[in-house]
Every structure is written in structure tokens, then in C-alpha cells.
C-alpha atoms as a PDB file:
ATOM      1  CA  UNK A   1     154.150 108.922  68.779  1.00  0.00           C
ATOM      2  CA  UNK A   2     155.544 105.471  69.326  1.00  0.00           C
ATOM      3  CA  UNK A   3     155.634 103.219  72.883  1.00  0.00           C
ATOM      4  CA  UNK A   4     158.225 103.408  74.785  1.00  0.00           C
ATOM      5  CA  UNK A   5     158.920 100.307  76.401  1.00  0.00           C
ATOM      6  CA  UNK A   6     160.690 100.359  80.029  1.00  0.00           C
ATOM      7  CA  UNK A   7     164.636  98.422  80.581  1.00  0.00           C
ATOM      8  CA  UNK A   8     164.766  97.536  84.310  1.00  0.00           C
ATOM      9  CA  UNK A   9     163.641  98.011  87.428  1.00  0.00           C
ATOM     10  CA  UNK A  10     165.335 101.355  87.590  1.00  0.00           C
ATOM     11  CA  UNK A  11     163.653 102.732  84.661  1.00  0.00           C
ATOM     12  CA  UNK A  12     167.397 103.524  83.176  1.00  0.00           C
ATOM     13  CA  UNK A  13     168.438 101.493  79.842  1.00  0.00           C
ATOM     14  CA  UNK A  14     172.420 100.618  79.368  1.00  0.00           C
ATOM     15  CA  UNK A  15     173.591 102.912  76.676  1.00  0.00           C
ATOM     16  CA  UNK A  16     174.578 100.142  74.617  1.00  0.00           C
ATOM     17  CA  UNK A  17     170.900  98.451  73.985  1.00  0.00           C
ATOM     18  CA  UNK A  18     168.815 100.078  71.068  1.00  0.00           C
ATOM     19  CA  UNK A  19     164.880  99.498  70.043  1.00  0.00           C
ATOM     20  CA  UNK A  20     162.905 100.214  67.216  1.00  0.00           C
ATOM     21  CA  UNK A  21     160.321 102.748  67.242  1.00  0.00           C
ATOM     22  CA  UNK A  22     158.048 104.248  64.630  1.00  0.00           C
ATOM     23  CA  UNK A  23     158.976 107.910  64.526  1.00  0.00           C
ATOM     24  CA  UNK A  24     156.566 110.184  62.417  1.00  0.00           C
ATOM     25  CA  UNK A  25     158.669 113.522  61.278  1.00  0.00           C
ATOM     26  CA  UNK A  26     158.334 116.442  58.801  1.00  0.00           C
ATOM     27  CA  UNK A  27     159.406 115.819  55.219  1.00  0.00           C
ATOM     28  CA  UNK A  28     162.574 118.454  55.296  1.00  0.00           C
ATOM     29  CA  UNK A  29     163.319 117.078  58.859  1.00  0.00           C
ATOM     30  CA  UNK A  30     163.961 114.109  57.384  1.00  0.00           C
ATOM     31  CA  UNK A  31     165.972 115.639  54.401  1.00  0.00           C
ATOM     32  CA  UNK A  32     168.273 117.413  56.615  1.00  0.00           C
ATOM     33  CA  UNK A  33     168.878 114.744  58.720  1.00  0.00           C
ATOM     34  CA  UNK A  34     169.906 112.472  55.638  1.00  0.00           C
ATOM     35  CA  UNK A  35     171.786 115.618  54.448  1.00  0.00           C
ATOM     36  CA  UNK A  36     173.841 115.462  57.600  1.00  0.00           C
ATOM     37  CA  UNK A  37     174.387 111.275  57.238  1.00  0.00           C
ATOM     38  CA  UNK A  38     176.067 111.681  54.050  1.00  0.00           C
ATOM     39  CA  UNK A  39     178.100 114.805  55.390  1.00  0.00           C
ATOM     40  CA  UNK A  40     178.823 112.522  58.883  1.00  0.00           C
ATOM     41  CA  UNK A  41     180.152 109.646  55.751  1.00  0.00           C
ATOM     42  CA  UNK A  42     182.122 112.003  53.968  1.00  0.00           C
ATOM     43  CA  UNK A  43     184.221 113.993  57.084  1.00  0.00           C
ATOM     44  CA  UNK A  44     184.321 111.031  58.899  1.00  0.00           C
ATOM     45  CA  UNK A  45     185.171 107.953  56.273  1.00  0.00           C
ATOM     46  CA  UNK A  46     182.706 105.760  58.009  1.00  0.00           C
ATOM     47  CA  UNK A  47     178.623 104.945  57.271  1.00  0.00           C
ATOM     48  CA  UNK A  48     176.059 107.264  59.077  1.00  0.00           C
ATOM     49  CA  UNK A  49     172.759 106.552  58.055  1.00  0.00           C
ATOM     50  CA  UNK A  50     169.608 108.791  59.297  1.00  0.00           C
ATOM     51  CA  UNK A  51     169.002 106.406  62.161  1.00  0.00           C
ATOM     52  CA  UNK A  52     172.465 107.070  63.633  1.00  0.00           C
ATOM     53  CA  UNK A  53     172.059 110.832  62.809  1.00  0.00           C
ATOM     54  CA  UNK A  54     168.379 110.670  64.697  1.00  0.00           C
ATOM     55  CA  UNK A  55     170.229 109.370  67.884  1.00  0.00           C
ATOM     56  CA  UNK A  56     172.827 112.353  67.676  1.00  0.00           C
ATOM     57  CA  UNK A  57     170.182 114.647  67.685  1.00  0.00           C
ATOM     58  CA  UNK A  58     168.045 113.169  70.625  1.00  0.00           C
ATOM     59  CA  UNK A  59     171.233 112.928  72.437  1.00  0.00           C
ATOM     60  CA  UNK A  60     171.709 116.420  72.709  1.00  0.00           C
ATOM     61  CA  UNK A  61     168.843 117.792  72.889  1.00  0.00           C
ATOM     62  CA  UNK A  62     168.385 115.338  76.213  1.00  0.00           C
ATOM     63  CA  UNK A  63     172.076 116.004  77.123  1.00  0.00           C
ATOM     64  CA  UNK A  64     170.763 120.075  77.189  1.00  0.00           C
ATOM     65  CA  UNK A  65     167.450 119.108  79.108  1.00  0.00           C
ATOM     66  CA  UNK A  66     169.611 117.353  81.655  1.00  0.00           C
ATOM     67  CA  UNK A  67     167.979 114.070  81.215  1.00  0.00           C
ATOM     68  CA  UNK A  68     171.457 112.474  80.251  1.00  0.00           C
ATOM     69  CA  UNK A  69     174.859 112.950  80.738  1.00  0.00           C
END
């Protein structure tokens, strides 16, 4: 797994600031995920790339933790 590197005192980034990580995932995760980027394109007549999809996914799954809001 990659370092995660703190933003702040408060240990909270702004939602708006992004880093790069190295992010080691399953060959048919990765797949899917570009599956869904070029279905995100298509529906939504703007560029998703697996990156963006990657940050959808986190999102929710913290969202359902409760770890964001």
C-alpha cells in the first residue's frame, strides 16, 4: 500500500487538493473500473478516466463507513 501523507494540523484535507499514490489492484478490478470510465464518457459527454472512476469508488465506500460526508 502507498503513504499517505497528512494536510494540516487537523488531519482533514480540503476536498479540492488531490495526491498521487501508487495503488496496487487486481487485474479485472482494474478492467471494470476502465469499463465504467468509458461508460461515465459515453452517458455523460465528458472524459472519465480510471483515476476519476477510482475516486468515485473510494468516495462511497468512505461515504458508507461514515468517514465522509
Amino acid at each position: 500500500m502507498g503513504e499517505h501523507h497528512g494536510h494540516g494540523g487537523d488531519g482533514h484535507g480540503h476536498h479540492d487538493e488531490m495526491e498521487s499514490i501508487t495503488v496496487t489492484l487486481e487485474c479485472d478490478q482494474i478492467e471494470a473500473l476502465e469499463e465504467l470510465a468509458a461508460e461515465y464518457s459515453k452517458k455523460l459527454s465528458q472524459a472519465w478516466d480510471l483515476s476519476a472512476v477510482l475516486r468515485l469508488a473510494v468516495g462511497d465506500f468512505m461515504a458508507r463507513q461514515g468517514k465522509i460526508t
